[in-house]
Each structure stands twice: as C-alpha cells, then as structure tokens.
PDB file of N, CA and C in Angstrom:
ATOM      1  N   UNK A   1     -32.153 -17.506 -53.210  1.00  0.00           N
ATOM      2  CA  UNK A   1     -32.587 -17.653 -51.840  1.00  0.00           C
ATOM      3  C   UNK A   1     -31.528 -18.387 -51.012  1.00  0.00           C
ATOM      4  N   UNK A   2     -31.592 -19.300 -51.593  1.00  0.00           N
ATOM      5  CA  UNK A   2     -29.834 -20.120 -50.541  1.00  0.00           C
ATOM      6  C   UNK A   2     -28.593 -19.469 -50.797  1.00  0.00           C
ATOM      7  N   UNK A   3     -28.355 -18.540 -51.370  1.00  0.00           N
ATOM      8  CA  UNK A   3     -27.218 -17.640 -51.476  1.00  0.00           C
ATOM      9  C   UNK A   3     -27.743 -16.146 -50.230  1.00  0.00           C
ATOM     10  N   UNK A   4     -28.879 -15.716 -50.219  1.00  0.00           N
ATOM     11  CA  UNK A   4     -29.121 -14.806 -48.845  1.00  0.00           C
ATOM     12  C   UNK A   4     -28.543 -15.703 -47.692  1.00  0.00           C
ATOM     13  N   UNK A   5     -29.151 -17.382 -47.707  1.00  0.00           N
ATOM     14  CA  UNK A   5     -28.884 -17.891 -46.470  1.00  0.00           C
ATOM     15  C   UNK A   5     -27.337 -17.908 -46.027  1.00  0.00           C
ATOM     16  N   UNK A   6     -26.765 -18.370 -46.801  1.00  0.00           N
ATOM     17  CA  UNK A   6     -25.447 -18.276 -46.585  1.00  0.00           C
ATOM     18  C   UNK A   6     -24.760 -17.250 -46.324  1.00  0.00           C
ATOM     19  N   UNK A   7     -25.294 -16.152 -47.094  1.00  0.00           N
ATOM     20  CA  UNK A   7     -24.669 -15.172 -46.873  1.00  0.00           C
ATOM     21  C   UNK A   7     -24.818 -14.204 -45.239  1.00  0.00           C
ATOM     22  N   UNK A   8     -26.171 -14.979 -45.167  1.00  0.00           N
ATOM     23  CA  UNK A   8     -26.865 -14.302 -43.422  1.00  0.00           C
ATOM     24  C   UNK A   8     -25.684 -14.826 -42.179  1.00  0.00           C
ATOM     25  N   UNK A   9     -25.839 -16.163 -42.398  1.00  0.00           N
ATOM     26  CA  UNK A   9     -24.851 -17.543 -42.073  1.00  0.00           C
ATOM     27  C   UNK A   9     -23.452 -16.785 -41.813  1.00  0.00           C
ATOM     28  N   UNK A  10     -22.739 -16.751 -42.923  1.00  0.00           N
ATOM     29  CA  UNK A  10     -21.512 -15.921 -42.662  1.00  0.00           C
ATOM     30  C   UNK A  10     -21.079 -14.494 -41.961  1.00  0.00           C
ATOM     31  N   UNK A  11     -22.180 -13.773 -42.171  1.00  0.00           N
ATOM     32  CA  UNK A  11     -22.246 -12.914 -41.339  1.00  0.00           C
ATOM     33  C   UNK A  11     -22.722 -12.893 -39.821  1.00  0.00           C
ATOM     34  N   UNK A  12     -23.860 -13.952 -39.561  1.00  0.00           N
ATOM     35  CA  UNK A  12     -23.599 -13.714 -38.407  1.00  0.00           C
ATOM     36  C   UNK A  12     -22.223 -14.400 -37.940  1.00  0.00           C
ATOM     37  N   UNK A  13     -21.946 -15.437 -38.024  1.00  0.00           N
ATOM     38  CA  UNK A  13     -20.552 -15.643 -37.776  1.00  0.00           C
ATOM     39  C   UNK A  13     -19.176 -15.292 -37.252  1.00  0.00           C
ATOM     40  N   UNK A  14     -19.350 -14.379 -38.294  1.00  0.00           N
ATOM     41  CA  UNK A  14     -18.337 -13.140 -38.272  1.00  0.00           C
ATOM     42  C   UNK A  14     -18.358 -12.293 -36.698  1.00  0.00           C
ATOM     43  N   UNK A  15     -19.639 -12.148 -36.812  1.00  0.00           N
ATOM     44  CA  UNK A  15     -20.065 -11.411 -35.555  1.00  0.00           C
ATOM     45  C   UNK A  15     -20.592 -12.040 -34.080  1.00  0.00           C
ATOM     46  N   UNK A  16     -19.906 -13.050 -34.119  1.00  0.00           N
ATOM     47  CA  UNK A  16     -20.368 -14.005 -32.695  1.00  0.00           C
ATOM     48  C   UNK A  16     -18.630 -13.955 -32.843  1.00  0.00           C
ATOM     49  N   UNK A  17     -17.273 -14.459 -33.950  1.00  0.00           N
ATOM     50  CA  UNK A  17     -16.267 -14.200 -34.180  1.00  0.00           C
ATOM     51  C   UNK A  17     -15.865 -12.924 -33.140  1.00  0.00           C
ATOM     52  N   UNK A  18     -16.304 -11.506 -34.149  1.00  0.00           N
ATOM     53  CA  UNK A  18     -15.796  -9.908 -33.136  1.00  0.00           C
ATOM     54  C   UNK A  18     -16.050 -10.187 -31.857  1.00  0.00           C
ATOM     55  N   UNK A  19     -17.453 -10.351 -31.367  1.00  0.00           N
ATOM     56  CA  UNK A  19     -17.671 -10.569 -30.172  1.00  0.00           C
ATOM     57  C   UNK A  19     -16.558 -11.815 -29.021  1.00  0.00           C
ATOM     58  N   UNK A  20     -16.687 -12.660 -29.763  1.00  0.00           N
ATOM     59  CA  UNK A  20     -15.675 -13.444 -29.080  1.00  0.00           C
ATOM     60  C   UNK A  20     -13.750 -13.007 -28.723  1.00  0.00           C
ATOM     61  N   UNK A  21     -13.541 -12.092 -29.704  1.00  0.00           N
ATOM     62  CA  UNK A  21     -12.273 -11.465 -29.603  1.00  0.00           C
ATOM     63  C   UNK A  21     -12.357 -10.294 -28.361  1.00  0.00           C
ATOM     64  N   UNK A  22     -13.235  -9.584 -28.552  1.00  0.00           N
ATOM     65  CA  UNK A  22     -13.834  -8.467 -27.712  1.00  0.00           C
ATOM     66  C   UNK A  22     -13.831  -9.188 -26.222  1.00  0.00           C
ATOM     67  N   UNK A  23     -13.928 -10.136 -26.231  1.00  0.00           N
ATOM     68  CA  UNK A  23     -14.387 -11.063 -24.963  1.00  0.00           C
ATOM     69  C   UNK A  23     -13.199 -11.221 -24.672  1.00  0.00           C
ATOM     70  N   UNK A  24     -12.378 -11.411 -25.504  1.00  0.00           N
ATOM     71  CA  UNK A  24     -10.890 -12.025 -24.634  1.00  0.00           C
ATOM     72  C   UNK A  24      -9.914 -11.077 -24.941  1.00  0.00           C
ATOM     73  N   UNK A  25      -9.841 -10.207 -25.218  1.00  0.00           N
ATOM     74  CA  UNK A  25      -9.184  -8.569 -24.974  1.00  0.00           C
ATOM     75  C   UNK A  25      -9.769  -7.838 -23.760  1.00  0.00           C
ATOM     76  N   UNK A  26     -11.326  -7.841 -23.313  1.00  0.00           N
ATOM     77  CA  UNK A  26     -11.413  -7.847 -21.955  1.00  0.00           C
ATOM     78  C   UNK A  26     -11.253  -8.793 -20.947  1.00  0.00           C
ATOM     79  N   UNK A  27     -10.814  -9.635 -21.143  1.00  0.00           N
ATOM     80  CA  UNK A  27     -10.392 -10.561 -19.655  1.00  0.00           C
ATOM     81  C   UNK A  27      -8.863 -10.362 -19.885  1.00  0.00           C
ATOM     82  N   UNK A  28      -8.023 -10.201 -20.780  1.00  0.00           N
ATOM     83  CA  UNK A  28      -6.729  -9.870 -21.415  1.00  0.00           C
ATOM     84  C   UNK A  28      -6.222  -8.792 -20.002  1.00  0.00           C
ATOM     85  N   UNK A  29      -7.559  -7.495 -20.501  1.00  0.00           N
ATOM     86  CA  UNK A  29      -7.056  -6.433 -19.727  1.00  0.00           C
ATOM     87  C   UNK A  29      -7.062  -6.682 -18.529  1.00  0.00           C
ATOM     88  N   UNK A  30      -8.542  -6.833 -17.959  1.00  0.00           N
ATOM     89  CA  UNK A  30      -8.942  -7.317 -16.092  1.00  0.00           C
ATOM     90  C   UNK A  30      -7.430  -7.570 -15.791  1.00  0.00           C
ATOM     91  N   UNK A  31      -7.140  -8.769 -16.319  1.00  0.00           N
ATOM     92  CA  UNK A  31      -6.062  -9.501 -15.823  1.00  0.00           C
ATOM     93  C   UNK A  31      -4.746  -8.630 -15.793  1.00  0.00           C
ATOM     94  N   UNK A  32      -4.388  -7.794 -16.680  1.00  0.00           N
ATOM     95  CA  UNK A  32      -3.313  -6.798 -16.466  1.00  0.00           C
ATOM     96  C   UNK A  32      -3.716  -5.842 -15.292  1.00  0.00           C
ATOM     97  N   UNK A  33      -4.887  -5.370 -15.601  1.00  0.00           N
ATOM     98  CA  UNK A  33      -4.688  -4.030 -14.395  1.00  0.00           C
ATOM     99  C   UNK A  33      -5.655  -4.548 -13.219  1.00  0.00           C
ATOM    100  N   UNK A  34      -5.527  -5.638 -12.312  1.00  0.00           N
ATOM    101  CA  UNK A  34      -6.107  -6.104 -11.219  1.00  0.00           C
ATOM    102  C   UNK A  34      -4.588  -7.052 -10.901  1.00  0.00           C
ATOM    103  N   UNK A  35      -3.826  -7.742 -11.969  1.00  0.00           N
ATOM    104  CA  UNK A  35      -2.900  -8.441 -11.298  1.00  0.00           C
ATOM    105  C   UNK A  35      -1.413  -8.354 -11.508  1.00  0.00           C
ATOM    106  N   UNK A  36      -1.363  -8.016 -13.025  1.00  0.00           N
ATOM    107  CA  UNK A  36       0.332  -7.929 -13.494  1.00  0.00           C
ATOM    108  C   UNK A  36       0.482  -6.662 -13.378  1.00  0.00           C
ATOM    109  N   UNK A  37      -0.424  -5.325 -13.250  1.00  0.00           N
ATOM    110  CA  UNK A  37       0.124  -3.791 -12.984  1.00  0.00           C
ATOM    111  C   UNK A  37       0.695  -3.340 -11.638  1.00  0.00           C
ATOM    112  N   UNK A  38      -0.212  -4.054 -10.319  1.00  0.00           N
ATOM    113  CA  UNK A  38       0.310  -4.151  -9.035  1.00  0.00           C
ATOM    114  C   UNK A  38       1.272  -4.565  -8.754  1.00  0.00           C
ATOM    115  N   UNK A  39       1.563  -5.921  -9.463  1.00  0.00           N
ATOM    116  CA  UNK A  39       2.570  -6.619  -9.167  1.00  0.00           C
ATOM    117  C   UNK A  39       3.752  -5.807  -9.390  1.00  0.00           C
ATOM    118  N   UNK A  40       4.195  -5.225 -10.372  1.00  0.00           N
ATOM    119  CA  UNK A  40       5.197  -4.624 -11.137  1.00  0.00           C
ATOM    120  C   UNK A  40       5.057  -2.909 -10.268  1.00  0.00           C
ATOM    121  N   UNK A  41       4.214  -2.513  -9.750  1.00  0.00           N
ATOM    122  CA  UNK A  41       4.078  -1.327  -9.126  1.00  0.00           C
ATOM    123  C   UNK A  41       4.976  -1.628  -7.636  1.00  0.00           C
ATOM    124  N   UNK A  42       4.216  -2.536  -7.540  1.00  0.00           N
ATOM    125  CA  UNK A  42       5.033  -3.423  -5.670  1.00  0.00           C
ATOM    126  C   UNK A  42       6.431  -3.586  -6.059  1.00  0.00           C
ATOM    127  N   UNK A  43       7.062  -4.436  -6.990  1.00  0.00           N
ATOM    128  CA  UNK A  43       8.345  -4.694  -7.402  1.00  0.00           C
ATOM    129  C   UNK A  43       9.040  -3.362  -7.565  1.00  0.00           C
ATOM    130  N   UNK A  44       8.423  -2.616  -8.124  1.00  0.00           N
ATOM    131  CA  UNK A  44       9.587  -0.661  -8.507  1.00  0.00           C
ATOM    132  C   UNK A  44       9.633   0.008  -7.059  1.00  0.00           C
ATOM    133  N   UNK A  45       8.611  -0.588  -6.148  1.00  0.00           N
ATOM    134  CA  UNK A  45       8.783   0.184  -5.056  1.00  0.00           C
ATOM    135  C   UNK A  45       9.975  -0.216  -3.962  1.00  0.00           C
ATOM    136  N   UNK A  46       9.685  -1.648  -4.181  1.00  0.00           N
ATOM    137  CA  UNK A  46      10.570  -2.585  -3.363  1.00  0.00           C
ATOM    138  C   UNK A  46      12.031  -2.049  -3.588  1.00  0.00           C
ATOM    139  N   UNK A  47      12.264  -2.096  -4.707  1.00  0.00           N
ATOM    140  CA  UNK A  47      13.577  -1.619  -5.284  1.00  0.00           C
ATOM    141  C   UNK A  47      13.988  -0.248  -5.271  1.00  0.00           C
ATOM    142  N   UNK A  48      13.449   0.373  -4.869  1.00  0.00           N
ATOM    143  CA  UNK A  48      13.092   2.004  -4.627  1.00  0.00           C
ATOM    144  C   UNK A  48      14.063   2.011  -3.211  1.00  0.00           C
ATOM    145  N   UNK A  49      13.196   1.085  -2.432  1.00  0.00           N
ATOM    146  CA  UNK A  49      13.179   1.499  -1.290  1.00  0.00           C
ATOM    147  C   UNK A  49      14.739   1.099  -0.599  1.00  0.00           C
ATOM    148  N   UNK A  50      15.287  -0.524  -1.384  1.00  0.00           N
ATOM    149  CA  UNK A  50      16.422  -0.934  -1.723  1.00  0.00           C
ATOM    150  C   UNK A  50      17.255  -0.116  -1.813  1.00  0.00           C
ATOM    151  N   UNK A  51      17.326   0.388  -2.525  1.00  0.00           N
ATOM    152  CA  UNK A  51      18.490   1.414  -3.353  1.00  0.00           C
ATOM    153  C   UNK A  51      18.627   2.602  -2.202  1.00  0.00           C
ATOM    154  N   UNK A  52      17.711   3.194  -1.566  1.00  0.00           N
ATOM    155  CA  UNK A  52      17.569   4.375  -0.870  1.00  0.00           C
ATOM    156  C   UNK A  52      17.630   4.276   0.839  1.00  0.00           C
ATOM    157  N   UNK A  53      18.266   3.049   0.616  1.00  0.00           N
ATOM    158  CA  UNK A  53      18.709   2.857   2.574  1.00  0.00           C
ATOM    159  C   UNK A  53      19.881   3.460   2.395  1.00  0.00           C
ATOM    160  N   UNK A  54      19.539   3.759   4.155  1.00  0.00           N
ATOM    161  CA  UNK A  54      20.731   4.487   4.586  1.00  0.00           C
ATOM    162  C   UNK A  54      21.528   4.274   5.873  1.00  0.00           C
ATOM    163  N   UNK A  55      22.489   4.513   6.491  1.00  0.00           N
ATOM    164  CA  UNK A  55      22.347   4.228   7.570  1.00  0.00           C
ATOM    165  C   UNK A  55      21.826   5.020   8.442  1.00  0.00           C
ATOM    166  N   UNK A  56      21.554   4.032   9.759  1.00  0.00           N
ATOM    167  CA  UNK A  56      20.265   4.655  10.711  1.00  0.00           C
ATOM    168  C   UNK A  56      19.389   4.344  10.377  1.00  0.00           C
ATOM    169  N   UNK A  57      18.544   3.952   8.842  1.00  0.00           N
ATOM    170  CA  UNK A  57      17.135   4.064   8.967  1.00  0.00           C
ATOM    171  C   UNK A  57      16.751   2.764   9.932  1.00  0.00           C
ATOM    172  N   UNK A  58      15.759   2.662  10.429  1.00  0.00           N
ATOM    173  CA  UNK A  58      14.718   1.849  11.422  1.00  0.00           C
ATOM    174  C   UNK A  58      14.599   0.731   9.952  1.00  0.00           C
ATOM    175  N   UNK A  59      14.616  -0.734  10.076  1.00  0.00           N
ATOM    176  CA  UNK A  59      14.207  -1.205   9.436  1.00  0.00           C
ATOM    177  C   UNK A  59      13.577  -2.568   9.795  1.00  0.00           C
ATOM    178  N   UNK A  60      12.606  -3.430   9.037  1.00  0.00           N
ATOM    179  CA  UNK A  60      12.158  -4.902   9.357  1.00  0.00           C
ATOM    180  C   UNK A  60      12.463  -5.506   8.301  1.00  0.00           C
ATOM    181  N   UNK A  61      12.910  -6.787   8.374  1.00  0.00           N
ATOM    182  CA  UNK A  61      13.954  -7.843   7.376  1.00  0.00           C
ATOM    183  C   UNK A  61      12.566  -8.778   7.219  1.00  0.00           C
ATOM    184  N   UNK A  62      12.509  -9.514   6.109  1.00  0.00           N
ATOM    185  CA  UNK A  62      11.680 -10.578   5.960  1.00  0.00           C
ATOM    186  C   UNK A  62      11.169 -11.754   6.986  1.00  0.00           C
ATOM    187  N   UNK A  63      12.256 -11.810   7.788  1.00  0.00           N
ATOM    188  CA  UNK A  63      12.120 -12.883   8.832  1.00  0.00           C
ATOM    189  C   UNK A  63      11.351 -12.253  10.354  1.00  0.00           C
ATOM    190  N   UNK A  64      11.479 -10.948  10.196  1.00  0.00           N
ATOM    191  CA  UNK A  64      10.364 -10.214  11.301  1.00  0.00           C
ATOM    192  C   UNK A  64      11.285  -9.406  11.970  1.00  0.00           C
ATOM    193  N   UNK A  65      12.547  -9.217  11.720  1.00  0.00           N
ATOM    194  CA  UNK A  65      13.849  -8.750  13.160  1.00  0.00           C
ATOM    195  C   UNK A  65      13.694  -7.328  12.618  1.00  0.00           C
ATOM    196  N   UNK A  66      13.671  -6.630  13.892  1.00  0.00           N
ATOM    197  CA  UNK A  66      13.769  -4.605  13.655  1.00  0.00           C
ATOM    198  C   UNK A  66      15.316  -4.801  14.491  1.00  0.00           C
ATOM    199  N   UNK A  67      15.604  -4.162  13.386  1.00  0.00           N
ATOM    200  CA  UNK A  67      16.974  -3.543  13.473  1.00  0.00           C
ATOM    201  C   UNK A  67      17.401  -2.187  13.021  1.00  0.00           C
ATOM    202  N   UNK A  68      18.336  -1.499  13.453  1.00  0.00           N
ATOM    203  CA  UNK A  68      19.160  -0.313  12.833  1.00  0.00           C
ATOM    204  C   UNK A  68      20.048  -0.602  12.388  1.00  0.00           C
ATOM    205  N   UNK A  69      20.366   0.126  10.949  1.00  0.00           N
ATOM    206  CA  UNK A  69      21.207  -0.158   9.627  1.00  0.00           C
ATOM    207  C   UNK A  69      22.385   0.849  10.086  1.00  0.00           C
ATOM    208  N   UNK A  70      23.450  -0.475  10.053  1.00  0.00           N
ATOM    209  CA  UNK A  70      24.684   0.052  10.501  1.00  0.00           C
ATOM    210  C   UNK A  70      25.614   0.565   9.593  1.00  0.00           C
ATOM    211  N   UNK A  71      25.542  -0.188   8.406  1.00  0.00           N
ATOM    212  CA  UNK A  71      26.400  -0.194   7.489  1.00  0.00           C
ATOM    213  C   UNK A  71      25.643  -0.482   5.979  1.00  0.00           C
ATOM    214  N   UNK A  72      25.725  -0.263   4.742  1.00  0.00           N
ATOM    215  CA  UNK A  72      24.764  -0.499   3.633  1.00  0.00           C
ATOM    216  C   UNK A  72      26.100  -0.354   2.043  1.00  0.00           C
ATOM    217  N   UNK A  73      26.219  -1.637   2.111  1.00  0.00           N
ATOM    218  CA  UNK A  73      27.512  -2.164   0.843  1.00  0.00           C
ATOM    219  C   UNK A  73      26.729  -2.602  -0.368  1.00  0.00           C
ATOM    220  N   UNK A  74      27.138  -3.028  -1.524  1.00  0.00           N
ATOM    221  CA  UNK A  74      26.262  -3.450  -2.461  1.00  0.00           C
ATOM    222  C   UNK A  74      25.246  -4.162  -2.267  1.00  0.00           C
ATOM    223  N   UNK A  75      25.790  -5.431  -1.757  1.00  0.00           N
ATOM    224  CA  UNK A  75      24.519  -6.683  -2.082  1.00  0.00           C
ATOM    225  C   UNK A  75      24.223  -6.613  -0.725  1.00  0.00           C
ATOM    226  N   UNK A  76      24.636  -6.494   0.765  1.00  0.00           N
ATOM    227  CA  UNK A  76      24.388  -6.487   2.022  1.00  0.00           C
ATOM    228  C   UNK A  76      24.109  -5.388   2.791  1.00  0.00           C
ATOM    229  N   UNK A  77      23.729  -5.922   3.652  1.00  0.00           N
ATOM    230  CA  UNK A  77      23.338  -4.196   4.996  1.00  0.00           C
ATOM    231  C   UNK A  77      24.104  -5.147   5.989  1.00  0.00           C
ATOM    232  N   UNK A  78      24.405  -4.724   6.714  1.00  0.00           N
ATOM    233  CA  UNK A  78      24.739  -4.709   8.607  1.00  0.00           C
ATOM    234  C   UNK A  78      24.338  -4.278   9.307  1.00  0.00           C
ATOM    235  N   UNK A  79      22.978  -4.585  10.194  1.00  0.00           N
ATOM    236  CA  UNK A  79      22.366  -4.409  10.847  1.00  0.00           C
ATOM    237  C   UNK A  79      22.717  -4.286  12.125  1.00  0.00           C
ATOM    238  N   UNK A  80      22.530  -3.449  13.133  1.00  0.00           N
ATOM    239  CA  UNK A  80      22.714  -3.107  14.744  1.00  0.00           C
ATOM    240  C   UNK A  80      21.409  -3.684  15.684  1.00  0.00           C
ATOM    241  N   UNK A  81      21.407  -4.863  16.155  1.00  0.00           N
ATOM    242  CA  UNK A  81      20.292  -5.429  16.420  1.00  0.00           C
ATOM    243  C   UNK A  81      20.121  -5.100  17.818  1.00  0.00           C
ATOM    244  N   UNK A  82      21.156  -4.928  19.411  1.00  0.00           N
ATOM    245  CA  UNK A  82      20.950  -4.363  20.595  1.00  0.00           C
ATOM    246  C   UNK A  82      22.343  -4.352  21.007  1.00  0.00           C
ATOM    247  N   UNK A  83      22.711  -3.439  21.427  1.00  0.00           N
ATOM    248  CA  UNK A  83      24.028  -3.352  22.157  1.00  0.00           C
ATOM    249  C   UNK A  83      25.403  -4.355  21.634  1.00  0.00           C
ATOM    250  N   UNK A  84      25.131  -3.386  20.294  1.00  0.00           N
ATOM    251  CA  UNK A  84      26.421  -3.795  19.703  1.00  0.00           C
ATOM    252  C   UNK A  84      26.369  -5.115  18.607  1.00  0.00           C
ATOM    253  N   UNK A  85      25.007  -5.825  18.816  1.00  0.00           N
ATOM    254  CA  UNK A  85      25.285  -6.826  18.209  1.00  0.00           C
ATOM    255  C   UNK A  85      24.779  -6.386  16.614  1.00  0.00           C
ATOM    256  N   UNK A  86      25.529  -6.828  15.936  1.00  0.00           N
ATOM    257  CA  UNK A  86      25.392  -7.109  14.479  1.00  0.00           C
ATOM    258  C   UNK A  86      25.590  -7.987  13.415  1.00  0.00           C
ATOM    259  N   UNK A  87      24.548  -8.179  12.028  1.00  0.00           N
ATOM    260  CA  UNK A  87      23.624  -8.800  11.771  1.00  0.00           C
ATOM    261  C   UNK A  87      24.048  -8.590  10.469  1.00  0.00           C
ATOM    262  N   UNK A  88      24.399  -9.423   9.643  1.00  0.00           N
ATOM    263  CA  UNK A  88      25.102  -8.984   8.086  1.00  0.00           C
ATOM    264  C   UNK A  88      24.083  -9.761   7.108  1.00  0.00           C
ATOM    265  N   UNK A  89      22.849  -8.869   6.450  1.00  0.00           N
ATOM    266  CA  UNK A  89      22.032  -9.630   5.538  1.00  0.00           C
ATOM    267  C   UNK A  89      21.935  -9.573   4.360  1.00  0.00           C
ATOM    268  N   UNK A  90      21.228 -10.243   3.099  1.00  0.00           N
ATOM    269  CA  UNK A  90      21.410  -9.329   1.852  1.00  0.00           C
ATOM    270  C   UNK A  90      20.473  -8.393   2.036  1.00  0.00           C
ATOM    271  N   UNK A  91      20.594  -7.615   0.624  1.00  0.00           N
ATOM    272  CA  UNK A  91      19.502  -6.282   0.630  1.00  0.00           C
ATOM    273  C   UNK A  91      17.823  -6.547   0.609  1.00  0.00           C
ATOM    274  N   UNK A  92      17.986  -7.582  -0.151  1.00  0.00           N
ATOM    275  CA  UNK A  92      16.848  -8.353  -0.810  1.00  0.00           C
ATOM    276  C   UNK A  92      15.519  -8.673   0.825  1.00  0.00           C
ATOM    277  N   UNK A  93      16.658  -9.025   1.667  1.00  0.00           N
ATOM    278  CA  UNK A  93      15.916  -9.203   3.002  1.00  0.00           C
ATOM    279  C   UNK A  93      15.795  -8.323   3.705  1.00  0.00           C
ATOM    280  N   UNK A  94      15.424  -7.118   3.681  1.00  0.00           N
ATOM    281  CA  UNK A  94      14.494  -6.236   4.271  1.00  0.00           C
ATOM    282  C   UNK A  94      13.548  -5.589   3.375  1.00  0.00           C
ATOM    283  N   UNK A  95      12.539  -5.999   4.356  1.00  0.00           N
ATOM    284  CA  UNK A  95      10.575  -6.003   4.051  1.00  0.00           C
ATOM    285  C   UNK A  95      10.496  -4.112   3.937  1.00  0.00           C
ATOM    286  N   UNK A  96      10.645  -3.673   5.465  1.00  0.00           N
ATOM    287  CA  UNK A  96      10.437  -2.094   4.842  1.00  0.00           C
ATOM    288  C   UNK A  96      11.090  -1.601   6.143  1.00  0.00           C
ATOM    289  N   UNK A  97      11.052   0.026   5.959  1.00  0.00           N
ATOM    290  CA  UNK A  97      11.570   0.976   6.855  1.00  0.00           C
ATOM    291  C   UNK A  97      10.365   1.428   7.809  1.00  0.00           C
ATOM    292  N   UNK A  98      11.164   1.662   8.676  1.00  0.00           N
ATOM    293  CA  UNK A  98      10.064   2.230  10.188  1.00  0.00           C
ATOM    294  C   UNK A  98      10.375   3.222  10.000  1.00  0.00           C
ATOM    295  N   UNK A  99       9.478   4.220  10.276  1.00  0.00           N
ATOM    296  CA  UNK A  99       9.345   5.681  10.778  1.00  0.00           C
ATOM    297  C   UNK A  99       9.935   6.140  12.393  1.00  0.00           C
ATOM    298  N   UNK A 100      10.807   6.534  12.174  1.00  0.00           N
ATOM    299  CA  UNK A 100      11.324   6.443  13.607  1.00  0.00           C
ATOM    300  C   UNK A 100      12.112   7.632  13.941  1.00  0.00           C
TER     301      UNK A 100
END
C-alpha cells in the first residue's frame, strides 16, 4: 500500500513537471512571435530599404528633414535640402522614402 502511494506521488509529479515545461515553451514562443520576429522583420526591411536608395528618391532622415538624395556612397547619402543646399548624412539616418 505505501509503495502505490509513492508510486501515485511520483507520478503525479512528473506531470505537474510536463505541464510546467509546456508552460514555459509557451510563453518561450508568445515572446518570439509577438516580439523578437517583428523586431528582426523591421530590421531586414530597414536594411532593404538602405541598400536600395537611389538618387532622387524623396526621403525622411531620423531627425524629421525631407530631403532629395543627391548623391548615395557607402556609409553616407548627400542630401539636396532647397536650392542647392546640401546635407551629408550616414545611411543609418534615414527613417524612410516618400512616394513622390
């Protein structure tokens, strides 16, 4: 009889154990695909969009300035901000392209 108990004992155990793993393989996931999948989706785009300037495109820089891309070198753009004036930033600082 005290060998069933124990043995009940260990088993449930076991199984408050699975359950508890089960529990934190789903908050594991939540947490990937609500916060680290976006993140990394936003980052490939950013860099997408990086790589694929051109000149002319319409663009907005992090700090809020719309400018036209005058020039586009490795790490910098040169921006055409109004009548001639221009604006030498890294790449990193422009937010996105206007449709224009």
């Amino acid at each position: 009889m005290k060998l069933s108990l124990l043995a009940q004992a260990a088993s449930d155990g076991s199984q408050t154990m699975i359950y508890q793993v089960v529990m934190w393989v789903g908050i594991i996931g939540v947490f990937y695909f609500f916060m680290i999948r976006p993140q990394q989706k936003k980052q490939k785009e950013q860099k997408e969009l990086l790589t694929n300037l051109k000149k002319g495109d319409q663009v907005v820089t992090i700090g809020g300035v719309h400018a036209k891309i005058y020039t586009v070198e490795d790490a910098t753009v040169t921006l055409e901000l109004d009548k001639g004036v221009k604006l030498t930033v890294d790449k990193s600082a422009i937010a996105r392209t206007i449709a224009g």
